[in-house]
PDB file of N, CA and C in Angstrom:
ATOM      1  N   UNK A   1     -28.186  14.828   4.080  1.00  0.00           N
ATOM      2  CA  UNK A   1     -27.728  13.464   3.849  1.00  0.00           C
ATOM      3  C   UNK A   1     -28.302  12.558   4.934  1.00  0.00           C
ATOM      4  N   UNK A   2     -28.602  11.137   4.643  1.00  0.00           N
ATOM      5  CA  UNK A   2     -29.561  10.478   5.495  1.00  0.00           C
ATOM      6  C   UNK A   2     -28.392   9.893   5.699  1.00  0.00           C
ATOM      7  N   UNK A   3     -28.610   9.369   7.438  1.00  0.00           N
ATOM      8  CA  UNK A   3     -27.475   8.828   8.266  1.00  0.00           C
ATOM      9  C   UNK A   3     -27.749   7.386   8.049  1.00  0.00           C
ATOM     10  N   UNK A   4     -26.754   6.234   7.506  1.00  0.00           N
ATOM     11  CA  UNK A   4     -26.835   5.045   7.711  1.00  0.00           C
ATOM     12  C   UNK A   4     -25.826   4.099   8.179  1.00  0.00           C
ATOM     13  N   UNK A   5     -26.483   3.461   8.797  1.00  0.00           N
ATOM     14  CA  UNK A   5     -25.070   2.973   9.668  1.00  0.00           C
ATOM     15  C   UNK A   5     -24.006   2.121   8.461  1.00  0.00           C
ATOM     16  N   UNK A   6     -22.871   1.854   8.818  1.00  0.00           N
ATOM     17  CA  UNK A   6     -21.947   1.375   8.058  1.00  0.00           C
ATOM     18  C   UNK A   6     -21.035   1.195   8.603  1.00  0.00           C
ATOM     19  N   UNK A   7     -19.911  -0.102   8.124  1.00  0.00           N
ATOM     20  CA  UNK A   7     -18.946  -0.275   9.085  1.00  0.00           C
ATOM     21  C   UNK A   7     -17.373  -0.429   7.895  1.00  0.00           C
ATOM     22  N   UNK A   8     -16.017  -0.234   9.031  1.00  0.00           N
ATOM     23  CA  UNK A   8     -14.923  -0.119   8.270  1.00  0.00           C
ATOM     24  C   UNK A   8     -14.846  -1.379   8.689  1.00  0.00           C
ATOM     25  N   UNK A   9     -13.502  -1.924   7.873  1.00  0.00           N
ATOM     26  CA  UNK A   9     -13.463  -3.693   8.272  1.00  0.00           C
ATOM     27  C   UNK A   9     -11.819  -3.519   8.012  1.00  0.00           C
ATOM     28  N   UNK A  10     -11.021  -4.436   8.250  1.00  0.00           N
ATOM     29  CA  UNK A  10      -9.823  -4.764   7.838  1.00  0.00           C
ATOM     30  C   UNK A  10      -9.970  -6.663   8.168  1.00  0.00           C
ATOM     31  N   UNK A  11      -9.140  -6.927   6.778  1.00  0.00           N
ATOM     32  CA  UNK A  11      -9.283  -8.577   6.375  1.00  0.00           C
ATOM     33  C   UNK A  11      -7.575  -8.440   6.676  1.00  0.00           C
ATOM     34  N   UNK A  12      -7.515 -10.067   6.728  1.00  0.00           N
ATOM     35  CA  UNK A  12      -5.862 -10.688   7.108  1.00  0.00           C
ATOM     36  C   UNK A  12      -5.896 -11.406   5.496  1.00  0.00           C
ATOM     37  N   UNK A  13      -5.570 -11.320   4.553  1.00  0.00           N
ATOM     38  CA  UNK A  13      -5.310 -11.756   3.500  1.00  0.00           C
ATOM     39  C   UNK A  13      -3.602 -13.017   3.815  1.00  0.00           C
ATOM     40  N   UNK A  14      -4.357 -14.529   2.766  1.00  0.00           N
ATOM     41  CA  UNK A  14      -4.056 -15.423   2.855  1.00  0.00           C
ATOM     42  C   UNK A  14      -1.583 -15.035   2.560  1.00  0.00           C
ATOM     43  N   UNK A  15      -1.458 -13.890   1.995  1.00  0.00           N
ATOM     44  CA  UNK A  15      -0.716 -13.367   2.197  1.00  0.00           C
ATOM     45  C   UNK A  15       0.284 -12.515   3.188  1.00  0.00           C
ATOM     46  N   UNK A  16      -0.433 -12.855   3.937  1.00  0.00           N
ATOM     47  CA  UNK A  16      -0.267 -11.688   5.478  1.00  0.00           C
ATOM     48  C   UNK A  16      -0.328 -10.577   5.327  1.00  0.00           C
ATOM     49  N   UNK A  17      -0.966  -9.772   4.040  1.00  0.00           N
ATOM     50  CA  UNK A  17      -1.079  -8.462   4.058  1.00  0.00           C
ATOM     51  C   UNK A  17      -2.405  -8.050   4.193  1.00  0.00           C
ATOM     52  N   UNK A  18      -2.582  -6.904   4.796  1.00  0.00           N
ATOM     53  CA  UNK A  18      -4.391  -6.398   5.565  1.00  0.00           C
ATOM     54  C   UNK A  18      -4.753  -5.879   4.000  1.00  0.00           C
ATOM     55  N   UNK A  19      -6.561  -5.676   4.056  1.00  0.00           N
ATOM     56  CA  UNK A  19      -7.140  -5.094   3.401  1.00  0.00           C
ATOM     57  C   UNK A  19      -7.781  -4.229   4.170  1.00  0.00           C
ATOM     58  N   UNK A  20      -7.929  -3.223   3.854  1.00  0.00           N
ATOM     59  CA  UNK A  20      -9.174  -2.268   4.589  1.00  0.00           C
ATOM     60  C   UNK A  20     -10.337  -1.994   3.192  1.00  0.00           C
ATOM     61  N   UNK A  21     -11.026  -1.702   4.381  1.00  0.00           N
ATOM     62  CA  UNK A  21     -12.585  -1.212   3.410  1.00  0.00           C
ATOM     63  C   UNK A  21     -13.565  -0.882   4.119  1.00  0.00           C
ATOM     64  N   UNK A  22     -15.150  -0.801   3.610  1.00  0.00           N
ATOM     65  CA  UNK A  22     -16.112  -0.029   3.757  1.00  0.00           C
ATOM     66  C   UNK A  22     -17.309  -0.546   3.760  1.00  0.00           C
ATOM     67  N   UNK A  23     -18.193  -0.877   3.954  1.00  0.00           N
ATOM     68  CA  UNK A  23     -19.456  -1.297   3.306  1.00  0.00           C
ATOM     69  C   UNK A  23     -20.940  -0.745   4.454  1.00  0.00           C
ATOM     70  N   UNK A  24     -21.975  -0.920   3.741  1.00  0.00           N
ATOM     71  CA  UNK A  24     -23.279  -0.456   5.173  1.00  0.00           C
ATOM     72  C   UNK A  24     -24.155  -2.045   5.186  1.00  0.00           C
ATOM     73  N   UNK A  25     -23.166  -2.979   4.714  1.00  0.00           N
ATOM     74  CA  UNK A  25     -23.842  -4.303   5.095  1.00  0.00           C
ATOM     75  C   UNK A  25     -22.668  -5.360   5.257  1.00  0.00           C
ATOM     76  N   UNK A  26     -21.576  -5.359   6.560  1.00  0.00           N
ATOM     77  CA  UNK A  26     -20.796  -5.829   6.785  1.00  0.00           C
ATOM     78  C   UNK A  26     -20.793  -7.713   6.424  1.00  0.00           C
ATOM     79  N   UNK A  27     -22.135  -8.289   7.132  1.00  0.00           N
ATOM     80  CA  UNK A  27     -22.062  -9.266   6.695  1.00  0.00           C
ATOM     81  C   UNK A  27     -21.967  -9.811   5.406  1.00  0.00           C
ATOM     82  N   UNK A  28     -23.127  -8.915   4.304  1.00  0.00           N
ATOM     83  CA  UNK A  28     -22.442  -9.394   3.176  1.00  0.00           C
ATOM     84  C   UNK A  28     -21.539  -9.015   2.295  1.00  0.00           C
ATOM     85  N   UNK A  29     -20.592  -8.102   2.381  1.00  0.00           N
ATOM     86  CA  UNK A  29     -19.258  -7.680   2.101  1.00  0.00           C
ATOM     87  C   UNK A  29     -18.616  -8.556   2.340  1.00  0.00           C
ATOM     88  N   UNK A  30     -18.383  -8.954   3.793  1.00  0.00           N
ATOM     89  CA  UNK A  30     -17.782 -10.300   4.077  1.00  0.00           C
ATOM     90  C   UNK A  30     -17.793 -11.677   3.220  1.00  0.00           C
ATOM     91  N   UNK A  31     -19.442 -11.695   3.201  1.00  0.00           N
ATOM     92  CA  UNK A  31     -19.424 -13.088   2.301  1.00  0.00           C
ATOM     93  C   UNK A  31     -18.801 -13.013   1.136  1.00  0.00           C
ATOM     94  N   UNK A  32     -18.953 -11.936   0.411  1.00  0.00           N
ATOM     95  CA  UNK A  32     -18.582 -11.511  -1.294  1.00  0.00           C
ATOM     96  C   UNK A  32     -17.029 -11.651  -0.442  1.00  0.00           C
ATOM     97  N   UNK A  33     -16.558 -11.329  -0.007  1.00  0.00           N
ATOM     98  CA  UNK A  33     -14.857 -11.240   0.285  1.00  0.00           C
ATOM     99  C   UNK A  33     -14.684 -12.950   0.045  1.00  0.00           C
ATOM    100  N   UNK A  34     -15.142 -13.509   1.520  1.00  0.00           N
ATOM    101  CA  UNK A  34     -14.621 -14.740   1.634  1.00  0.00           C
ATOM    102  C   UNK A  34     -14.981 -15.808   0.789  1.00  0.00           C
ATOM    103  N   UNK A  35     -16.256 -15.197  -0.578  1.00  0.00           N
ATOM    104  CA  UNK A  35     -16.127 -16.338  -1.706  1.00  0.00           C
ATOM    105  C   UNK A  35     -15.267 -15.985  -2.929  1.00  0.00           C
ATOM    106  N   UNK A  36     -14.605 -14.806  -2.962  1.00  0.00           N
ATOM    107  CA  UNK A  36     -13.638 -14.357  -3.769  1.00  0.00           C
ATOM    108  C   UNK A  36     -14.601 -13.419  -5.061  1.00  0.00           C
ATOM    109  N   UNK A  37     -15.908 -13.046  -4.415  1.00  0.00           N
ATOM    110  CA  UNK A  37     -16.789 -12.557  -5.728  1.00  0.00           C
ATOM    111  C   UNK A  37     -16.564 -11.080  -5.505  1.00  0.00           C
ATOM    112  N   UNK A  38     -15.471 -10.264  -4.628  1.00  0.00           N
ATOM    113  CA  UNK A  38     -15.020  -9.059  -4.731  1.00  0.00           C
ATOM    114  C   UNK A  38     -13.418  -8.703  -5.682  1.00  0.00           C
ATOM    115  N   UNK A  39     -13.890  -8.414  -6.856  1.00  0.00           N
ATOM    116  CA  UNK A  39     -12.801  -8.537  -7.935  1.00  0.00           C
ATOM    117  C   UNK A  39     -11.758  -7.512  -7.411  1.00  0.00           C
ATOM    118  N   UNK A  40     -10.344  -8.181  -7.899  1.00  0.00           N
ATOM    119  CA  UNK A  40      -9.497  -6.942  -7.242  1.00  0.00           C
ATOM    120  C   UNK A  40      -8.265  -7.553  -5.861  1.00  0.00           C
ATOM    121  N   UNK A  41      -7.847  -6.749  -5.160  1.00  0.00           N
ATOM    122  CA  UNK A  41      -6.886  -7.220  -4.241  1.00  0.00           C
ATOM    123  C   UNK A  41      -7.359  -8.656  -3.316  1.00  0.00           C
ATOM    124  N   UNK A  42      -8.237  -8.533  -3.172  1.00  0.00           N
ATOM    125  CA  UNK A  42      -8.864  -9.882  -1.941  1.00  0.00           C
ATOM    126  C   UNK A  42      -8.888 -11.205  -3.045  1.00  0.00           C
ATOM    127  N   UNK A  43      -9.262 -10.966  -4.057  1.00  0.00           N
ATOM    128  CA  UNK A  43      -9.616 -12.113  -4.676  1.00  0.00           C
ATOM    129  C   UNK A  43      -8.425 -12.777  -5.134  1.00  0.00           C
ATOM    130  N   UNK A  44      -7.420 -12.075  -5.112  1.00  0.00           N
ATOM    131  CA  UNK A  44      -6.606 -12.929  -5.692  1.00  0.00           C
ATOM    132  C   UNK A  44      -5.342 -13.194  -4.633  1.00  0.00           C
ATOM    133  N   UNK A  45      -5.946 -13.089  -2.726  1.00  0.00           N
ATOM    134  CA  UNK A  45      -5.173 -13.686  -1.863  1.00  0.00           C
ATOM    135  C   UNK A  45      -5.978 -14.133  -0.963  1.00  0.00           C
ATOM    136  N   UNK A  46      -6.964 -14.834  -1.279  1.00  0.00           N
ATOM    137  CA  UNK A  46      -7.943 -16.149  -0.565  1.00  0.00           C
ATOM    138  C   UNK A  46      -7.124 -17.395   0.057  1.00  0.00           C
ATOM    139  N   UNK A  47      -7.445 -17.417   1.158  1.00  0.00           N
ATOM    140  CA  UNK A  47      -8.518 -17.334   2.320  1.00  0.00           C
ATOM    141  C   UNK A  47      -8.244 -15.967   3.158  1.00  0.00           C
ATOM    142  N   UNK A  48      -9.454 -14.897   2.978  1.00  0.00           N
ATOM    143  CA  UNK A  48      -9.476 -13.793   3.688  1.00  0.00           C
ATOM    144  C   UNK A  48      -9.970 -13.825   5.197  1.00  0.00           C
ATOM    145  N   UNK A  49      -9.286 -13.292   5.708  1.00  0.00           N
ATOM    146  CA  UNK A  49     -10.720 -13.239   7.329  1.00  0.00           C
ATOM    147  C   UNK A  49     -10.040 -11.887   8.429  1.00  0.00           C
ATOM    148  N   UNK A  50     -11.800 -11.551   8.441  1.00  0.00           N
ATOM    149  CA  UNK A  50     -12.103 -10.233   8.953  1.00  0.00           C
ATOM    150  C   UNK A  50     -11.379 -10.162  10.642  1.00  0.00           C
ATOM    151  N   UNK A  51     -10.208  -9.184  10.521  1.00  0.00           N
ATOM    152  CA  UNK A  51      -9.734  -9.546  11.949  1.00  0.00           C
ATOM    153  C   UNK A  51     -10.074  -8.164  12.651  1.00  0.00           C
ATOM    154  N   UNK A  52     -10.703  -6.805  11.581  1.00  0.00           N
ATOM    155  CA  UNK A  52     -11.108  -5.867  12.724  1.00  0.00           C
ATOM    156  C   UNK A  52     -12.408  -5.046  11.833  1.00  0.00           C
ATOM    157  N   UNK A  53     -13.601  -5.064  12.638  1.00  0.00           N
ATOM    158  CA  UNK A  53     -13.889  -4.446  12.604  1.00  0.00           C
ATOM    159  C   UNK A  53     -14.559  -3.490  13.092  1.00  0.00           C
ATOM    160  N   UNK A  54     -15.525  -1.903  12.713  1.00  0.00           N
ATOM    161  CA  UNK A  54     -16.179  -0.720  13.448  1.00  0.00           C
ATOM    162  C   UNK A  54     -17.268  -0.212  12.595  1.00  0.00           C
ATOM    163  N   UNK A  55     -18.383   0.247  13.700  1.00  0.00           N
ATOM    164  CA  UNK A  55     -18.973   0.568  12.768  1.00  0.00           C
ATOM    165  C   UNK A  55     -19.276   2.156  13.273  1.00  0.00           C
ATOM    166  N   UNK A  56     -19.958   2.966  11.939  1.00  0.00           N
ATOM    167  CA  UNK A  56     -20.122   4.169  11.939  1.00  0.00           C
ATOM    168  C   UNK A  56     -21.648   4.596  11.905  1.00  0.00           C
ATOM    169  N   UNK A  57     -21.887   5.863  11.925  1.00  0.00           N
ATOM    170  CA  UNK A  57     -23.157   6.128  11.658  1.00  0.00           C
ATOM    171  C   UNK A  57     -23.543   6.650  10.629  1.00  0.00           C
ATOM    172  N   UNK A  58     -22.625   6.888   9.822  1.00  0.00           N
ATOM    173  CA  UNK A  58     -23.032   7.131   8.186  1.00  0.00           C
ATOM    174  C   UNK A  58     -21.881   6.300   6.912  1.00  0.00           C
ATOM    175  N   UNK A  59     -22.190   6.277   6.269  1.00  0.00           N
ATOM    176  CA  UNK A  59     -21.050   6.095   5.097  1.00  0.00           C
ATOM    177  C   UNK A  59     -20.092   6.715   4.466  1.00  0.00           C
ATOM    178  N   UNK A  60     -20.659   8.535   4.847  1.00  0.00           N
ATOM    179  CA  UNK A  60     -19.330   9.205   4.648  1.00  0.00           C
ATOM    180  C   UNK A  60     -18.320   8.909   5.738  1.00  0.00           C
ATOM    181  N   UNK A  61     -18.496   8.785   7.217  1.00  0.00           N
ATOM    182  CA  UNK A  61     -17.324   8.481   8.064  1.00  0.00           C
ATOM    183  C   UNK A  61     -16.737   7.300   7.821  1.00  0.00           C
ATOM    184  N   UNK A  62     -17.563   6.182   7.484  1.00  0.00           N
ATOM    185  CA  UNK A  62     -16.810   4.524   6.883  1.00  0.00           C
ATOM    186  C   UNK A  62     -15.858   4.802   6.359  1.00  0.00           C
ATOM    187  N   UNK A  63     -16.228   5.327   5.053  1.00  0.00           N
ATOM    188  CA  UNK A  63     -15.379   5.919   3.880  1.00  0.00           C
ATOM    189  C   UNK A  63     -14.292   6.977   4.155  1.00  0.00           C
ATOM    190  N   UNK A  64     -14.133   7.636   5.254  1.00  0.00           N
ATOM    191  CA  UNK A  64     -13.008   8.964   5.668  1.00  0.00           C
ATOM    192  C   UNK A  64     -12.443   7.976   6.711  1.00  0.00           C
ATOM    193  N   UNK A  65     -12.514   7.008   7.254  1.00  0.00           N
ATOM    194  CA  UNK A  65     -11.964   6.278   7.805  1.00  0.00           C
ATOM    195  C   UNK A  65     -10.948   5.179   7.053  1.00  0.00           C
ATOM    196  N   UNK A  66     -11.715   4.455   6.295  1.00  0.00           N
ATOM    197  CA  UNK A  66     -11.213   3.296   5.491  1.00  0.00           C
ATOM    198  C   UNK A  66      -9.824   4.349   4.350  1.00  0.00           C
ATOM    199  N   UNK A  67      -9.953   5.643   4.135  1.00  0.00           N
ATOM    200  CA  UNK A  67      -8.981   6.334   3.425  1.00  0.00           C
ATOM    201  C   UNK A  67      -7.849   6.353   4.388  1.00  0.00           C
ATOM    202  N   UNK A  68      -8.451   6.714   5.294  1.00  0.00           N
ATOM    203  CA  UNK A  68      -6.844   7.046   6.632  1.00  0.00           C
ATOM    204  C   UNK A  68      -6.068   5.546   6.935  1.00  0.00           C
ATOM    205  N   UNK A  69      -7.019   4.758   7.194  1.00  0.00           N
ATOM    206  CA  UNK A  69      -6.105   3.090   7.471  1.00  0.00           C
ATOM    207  C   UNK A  69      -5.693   2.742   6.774  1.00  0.00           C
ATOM    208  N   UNK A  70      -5.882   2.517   5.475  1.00  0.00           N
ATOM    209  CA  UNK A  70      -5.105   2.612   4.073  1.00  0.00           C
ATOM    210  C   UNK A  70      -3.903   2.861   3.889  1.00  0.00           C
ATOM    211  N   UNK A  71      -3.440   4.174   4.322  1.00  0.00           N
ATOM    212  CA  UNK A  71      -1.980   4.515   4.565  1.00  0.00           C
ATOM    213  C   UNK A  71      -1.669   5.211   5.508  1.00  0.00           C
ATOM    214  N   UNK A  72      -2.094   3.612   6.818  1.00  0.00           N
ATOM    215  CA  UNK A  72      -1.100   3.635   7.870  1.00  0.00           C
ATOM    216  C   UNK A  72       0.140   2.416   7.529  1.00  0.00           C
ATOM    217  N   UNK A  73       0.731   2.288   8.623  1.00  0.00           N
ATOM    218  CA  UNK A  73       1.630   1.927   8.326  1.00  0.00           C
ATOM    219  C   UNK A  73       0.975   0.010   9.155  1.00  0.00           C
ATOM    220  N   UNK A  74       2.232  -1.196   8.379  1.00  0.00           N
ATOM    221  CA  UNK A  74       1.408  -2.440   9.076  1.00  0.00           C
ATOM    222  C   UNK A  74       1.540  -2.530  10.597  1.00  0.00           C
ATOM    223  N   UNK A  75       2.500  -1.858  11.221  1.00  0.00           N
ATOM    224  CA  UNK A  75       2.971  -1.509  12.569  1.00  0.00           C
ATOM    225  C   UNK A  75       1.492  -0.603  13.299  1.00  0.00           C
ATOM    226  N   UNK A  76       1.111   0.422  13.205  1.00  0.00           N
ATOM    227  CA  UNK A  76      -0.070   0.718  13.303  1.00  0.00           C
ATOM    228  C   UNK A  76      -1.210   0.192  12.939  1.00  0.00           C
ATOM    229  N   UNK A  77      -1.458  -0.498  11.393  1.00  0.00           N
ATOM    230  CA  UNK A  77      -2.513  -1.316  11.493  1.00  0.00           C
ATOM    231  C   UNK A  77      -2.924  -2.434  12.511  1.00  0.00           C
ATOM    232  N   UNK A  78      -1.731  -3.106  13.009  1.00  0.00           N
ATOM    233  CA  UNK A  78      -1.473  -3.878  13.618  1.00  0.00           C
ATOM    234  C   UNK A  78      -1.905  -3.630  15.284  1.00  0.00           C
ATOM    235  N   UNK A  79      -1.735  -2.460  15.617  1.00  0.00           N
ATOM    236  CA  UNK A  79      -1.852  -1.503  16.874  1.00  0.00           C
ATOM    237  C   UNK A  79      -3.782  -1.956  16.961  1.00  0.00           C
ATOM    238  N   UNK A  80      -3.812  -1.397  15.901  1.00  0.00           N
ATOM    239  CA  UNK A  80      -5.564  -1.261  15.921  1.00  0.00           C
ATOM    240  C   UNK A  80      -6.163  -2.499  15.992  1.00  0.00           C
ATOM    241  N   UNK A  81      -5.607  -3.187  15.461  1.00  0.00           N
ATOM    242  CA  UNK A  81      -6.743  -4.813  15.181  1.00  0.00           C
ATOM    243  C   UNK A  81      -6.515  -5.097  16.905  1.00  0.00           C
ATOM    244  N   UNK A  82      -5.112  -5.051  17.386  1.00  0.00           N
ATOM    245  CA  UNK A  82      -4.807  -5.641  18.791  1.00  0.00           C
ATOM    246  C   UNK A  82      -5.973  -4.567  20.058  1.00  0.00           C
ATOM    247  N   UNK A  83      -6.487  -3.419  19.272  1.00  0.00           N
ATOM    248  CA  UNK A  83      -6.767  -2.757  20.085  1.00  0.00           C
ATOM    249  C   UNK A  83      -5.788  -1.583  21.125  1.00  0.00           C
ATOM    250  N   UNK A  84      -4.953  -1.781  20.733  1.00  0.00           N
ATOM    251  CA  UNK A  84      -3.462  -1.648  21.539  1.00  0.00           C
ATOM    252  C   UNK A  84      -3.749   0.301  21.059  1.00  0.00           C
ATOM    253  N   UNK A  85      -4.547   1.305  21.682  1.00  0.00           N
ATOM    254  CA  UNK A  85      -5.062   2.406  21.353  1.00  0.00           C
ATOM    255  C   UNK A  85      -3.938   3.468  21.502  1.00  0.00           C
ATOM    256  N   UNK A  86      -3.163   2.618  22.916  1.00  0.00           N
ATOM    257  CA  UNK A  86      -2.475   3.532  23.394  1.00  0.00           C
ATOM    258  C   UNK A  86      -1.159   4.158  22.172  1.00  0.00           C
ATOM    259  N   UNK A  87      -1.148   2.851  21.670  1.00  0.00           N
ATOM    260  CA  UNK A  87       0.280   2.583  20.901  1.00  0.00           C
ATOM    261  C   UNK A  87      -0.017   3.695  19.964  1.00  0.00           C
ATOM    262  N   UNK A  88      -1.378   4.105  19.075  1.00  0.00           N
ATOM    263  CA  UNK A  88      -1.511   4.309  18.097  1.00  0.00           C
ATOM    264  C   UNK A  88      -0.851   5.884  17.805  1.00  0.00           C
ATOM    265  N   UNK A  89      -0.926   6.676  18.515  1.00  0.00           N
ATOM    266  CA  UNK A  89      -0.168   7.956  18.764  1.00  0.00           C
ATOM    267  C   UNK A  89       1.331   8.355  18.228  1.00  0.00           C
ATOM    268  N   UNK A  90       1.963   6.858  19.050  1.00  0.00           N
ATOM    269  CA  UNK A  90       3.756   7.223  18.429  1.00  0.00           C
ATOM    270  C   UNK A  90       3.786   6.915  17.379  1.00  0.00           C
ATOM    271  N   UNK A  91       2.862   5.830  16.937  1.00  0.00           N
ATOM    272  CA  UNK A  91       3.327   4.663  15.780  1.00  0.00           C
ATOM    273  C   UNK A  91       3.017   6.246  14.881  1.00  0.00           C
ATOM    274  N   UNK A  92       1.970   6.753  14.943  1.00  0.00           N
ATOM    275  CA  UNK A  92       1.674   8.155  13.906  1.00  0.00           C
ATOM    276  C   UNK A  92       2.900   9.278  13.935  1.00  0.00           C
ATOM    277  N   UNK A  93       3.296   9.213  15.462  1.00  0.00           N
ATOM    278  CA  UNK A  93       5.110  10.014  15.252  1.00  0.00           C
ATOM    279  C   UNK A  93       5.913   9.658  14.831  1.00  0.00           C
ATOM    280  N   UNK A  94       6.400   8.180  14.772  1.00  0.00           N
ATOM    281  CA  UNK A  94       7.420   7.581  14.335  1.00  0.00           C
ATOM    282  C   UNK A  94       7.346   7.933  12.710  1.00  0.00           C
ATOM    283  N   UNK A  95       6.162   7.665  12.196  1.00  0.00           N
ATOM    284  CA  UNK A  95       5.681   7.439  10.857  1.00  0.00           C
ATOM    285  C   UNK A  95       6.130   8.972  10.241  1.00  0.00           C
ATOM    286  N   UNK A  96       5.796  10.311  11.130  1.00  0.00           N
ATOM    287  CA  UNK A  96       5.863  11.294  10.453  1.00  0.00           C
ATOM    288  C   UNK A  96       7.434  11.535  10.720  1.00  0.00           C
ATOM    289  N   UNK A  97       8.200  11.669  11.446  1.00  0.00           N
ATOM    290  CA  UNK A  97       9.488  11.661  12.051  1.00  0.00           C
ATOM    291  C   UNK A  97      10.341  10.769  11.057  1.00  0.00           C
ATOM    292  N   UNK A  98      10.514   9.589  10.514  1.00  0.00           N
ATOM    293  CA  UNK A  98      10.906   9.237   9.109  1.00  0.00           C
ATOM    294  C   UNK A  98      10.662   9.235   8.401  1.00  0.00           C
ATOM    295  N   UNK A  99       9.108  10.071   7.993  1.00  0.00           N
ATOM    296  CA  UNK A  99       9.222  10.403   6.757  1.00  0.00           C
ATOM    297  C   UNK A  99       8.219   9.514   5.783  1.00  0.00           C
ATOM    298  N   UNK A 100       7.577   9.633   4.856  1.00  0.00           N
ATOM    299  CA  UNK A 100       6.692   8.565   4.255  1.00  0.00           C
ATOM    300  C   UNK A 100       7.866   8.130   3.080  1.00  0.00           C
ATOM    301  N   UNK A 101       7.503   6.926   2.714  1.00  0.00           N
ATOM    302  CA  UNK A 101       8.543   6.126   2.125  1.00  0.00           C
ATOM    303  C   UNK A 101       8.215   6.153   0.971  1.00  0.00           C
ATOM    304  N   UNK A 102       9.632   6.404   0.462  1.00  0.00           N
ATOM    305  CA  UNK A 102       9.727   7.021  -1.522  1.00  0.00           C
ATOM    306  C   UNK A 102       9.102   5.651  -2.085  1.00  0.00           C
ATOM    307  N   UNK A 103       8.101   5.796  -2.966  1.00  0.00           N
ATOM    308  CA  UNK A 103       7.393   4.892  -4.174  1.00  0.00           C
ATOM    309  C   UNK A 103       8.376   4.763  -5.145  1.00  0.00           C
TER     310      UNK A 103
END
């Protein structure tokens, strides 16, 4: 598999709720986000904006990444955008210690 760089992103949706995702061309992912031409959750809570992102060296890690932030919790997402690294540990104990929350 050929290594290409790629980055995970998380957006602040005009809702206050995060998006996470994936792409190996951050800038224009972004643009498609912030003109609403990404059909689906973003588009229909515009004005989006990119408050974290990382990049990887392939697209399978983007992608095994962007699955795990997904379902963290907004208390931990929150950890990460701040950078706040230290935090990120309990917030993952707390999370397993009550339990994932019945759907």
């Amino acid at each position: 598999m050929r290594l290409q760089p790629s980055w995970g992103y998380i957006l602040l949706c005009a809702d206050g709720s995060y998006y996470a995702g994936c792409t190996t061309d951050l800038g224009q992912r972004l643009g498609q986000h912030y003109a609403g031409s990404v059909a689906g959750y973003t588009a229909t809570r515009l004005p989006v904006e990119c408050v974290y992102s990382v990049e990887f060296q392939s697209l399978f890690d983007a992608i095994a990444w962007e699955r795990r932030v997904k379902r963290w919790s907004r208390a931990k997402k929150e950890a990460l955008i701040a950078r706040d690294y230290d935090r990120l540990p309990d917030l993952a104990r707390s999370y397993q210690h009550h339990g994932r929350p019945k759907r």
